[in-house]
N, C-alpha and C. Protein backbone atom coordinates (compact mmCIF):
# COMPACT_ATOMS: atom_id res chain seq x y z
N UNK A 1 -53.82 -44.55 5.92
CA UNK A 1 -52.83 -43.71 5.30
C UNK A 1 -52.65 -42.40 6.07
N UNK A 2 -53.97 -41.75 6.52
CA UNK A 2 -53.63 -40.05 7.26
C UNK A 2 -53.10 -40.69 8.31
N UNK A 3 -53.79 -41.63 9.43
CA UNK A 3 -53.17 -42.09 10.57
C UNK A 3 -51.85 -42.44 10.62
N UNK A 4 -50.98 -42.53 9.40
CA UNK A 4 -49.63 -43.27 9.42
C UNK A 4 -48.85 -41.89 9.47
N UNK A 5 -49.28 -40.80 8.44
CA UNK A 5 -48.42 -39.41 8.47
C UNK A 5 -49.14 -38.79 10.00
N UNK A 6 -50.08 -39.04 10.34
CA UNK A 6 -50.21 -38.41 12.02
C UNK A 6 -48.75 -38.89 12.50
N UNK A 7 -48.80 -40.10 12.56
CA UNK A 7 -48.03 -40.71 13.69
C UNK A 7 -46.65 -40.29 13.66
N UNK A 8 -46.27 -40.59 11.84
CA UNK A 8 -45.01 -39.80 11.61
C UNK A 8 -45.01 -38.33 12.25
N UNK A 9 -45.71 -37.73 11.73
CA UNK A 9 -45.82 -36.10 12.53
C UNK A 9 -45.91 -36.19 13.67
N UNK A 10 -46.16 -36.49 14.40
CA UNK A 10 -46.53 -37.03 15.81
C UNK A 10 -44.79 -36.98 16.56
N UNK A 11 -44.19 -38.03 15.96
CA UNK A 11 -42.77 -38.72 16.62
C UNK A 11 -41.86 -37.70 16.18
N UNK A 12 -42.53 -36.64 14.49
CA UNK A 12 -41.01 -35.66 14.74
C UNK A 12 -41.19 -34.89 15.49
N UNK A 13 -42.14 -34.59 15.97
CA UNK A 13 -43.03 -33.47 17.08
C UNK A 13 -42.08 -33.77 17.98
N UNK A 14 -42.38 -35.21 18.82
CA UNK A 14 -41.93 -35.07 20.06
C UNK A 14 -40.26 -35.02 20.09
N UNK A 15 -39.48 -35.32 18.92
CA UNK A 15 -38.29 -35.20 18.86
C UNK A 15 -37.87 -34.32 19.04
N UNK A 16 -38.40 -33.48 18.17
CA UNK A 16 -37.93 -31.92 18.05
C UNK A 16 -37.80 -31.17 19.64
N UNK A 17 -39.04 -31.68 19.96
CA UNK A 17 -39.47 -31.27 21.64
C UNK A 17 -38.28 -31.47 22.17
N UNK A 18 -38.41 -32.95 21.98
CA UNK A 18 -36.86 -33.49 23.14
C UNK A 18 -35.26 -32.84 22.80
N UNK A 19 -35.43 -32.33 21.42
CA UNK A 19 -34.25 -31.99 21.58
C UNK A 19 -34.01 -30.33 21.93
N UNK A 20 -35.65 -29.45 21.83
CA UNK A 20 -35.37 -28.27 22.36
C UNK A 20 -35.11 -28.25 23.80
N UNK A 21 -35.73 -29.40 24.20
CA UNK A 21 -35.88 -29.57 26.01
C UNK A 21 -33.95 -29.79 26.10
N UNK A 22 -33.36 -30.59 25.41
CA UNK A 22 -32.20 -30.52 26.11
C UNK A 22 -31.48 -29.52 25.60
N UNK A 23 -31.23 -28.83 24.52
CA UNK A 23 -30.68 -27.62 24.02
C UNK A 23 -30.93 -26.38 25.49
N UNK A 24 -32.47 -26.51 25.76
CA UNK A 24 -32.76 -25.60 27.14
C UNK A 24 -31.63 -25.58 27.96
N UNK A 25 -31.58 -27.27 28.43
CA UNK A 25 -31.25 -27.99 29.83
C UNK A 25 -29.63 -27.00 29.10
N UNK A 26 -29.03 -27.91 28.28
CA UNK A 26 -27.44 -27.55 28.41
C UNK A 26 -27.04 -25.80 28.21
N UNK A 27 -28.01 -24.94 27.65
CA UNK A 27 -27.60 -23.80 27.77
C UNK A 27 -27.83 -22.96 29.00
N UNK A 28 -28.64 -23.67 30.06
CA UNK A 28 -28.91 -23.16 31.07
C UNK A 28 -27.56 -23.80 32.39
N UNK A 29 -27.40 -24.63 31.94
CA UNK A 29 -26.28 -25.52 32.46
C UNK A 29 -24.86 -24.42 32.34
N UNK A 30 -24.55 -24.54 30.71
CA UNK A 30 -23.10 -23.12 30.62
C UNK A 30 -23.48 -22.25 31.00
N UNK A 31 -24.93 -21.54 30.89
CA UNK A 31 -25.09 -20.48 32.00
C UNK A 31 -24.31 -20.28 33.64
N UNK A 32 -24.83 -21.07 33.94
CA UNK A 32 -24.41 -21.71 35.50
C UNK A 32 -23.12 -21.91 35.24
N UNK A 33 -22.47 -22.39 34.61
CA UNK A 33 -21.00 -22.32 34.50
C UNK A 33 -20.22 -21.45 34.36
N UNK A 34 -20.67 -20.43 33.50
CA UNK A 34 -19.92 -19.00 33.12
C UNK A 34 -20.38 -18.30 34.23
N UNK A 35 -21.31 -18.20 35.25
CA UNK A 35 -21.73 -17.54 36.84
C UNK A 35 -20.62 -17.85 37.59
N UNK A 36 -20.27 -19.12 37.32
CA UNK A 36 -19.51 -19.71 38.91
C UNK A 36 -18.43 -19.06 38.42
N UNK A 37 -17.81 -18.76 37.01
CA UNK A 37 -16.35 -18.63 36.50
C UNK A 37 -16.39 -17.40 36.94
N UNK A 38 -17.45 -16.68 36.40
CA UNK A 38 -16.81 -14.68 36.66
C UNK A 38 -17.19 -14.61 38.11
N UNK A 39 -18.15 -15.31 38.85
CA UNK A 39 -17.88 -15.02 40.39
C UNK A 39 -16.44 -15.51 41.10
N UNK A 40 -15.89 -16.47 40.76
CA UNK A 40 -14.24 -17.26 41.37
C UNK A 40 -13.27 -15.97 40.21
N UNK A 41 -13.38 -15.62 39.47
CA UNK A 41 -12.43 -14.17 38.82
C UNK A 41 -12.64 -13.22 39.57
N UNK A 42 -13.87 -12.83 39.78
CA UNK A 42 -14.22 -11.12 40.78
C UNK A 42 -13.50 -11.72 42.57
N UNK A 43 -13.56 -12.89 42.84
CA UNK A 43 -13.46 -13.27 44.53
C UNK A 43 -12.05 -13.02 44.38
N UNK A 44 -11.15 -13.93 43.32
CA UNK A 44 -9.80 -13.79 43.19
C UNK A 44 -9.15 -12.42 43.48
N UNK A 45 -9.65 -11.72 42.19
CA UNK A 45 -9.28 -10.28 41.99
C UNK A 45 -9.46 -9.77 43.06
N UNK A 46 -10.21 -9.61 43.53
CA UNK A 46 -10.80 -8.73 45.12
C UNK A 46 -9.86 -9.31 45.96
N UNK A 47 -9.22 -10.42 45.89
CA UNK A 47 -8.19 -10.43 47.33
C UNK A 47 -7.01 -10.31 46.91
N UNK A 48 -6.58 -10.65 45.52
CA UNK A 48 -5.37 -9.85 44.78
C UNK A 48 -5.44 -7.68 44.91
N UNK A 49 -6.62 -7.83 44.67
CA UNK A 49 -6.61 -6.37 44.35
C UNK A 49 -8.00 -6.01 45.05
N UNK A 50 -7.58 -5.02 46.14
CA UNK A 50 -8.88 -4.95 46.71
C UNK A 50 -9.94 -4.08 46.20
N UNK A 51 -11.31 -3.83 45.57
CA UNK A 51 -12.21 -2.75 45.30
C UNK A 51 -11.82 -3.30 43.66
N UNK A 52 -11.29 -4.48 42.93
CA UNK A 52 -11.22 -4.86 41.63
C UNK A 52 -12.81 -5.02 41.44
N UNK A 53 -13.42 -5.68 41.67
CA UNK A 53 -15.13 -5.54 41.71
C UNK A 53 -15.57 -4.71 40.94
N UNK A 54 -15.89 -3.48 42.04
CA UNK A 54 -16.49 -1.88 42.36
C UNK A 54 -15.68 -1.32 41.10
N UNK A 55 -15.09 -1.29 40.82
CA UNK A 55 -13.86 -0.57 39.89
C UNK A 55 -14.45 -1.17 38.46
N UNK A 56 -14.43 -2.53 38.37
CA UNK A 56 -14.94 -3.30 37.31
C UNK A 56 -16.14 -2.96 36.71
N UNK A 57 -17.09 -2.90 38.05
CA UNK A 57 -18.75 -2.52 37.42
C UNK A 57 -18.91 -1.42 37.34
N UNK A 58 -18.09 -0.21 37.54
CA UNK A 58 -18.16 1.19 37.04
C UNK A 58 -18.05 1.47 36.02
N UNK A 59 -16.59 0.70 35.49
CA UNK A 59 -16.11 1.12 34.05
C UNK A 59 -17.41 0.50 32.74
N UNK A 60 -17.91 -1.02 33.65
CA UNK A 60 -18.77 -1.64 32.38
C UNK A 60 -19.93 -0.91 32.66
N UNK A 61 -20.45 -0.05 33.84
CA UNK A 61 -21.58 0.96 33.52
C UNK A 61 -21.39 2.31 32.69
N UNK A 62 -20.53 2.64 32.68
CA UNK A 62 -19.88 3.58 31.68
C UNK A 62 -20.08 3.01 30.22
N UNK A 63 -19.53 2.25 29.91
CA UNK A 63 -19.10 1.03 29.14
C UNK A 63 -20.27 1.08 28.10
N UNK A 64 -21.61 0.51 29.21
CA UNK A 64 -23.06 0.34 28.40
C UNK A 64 -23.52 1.39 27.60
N UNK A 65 -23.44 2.48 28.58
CA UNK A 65 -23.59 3.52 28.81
C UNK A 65 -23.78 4.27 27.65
N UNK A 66 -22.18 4.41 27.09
CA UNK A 66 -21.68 4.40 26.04
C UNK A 66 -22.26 3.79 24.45
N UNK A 67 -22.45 3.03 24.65
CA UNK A 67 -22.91 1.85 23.83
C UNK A 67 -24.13 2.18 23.59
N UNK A 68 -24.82 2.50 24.49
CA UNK A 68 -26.70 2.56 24.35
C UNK A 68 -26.51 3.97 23.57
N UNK A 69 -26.01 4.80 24.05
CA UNK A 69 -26.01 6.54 23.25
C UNK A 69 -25.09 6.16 21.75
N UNK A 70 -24.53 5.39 22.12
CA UNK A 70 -24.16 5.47 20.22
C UNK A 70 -24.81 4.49 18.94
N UNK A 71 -25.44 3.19 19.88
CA UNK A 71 -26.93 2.75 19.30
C UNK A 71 -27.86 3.72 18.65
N UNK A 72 -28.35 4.58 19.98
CA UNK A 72 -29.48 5.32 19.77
C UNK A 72 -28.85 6.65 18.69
N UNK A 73 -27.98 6.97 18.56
CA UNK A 73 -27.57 8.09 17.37
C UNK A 73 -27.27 7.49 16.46
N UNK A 74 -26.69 6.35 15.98
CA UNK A 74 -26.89 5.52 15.10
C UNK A 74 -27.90 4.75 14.22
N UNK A 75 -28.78 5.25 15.06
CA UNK A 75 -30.40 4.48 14.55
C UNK A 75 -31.04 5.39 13.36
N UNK A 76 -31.04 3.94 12.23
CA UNK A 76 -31.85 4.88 11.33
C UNK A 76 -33.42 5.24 11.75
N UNK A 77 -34.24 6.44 11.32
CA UNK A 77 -35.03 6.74 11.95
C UNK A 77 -36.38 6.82 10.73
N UNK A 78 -37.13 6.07 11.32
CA UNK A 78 -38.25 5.43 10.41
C UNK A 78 -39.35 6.22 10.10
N UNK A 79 -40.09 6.98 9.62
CA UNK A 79 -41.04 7.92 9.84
C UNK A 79 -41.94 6.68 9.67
N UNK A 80 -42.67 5.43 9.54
CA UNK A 80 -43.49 4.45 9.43
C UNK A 80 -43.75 4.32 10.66
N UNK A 81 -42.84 3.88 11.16
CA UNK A 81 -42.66 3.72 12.61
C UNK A 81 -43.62 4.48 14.08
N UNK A 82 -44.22 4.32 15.21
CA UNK A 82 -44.59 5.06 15.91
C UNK A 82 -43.40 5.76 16.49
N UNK A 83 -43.39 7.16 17.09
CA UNK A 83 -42.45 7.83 18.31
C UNK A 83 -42.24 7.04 18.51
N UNK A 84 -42.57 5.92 19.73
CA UNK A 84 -41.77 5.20 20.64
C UNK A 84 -41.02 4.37 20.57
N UNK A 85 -41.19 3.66 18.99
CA UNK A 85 -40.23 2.97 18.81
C UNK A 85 -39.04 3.15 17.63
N UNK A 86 -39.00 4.41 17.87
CA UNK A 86 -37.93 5.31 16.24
C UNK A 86 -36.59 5.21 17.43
């Protein structure tokens, strides 16, 4: 009887496995896909428009930039919490 629910436990084990293993595989896969897409957009742009690139990754460093300082003033602030992570 325990040996029969091992085995059951056993086979959803490795299922589960197999299906995180391919969930991995295919999100690492559209990874690689959405790379090749915004690198063939930035190559385009750059010979449509030269310095489209450089111009691009300024504004989205600004951009973050932005974003991180209005995170961080936005943050409720925990007195539980240590300094470093308030």
């Amino acid at each position: 009887m325990i040996q029969e629910e091992n085995r059951q436990t056993t086979k959803k084990r490795s299922a589960i496995l197999e299906q995180l293993k391919t969930l991995k595989r295919e999100d690492e896969t559209l990874y690689n896909i959405l790379a090749v897409d915004v690198w063939a957009l930035a190559k385009t742009m750059d010979e449509f428009q030269p310095g489209f690139w450089a111009a691009f990754m300024k504004n989205r460093e600004k951009a973050l930039k932005r974003f991180i300082a209005e995170v961080i003033k936005n943050k409720p602030t925990d007195p539980k919490r240590p300094p470093f992570l308030r």
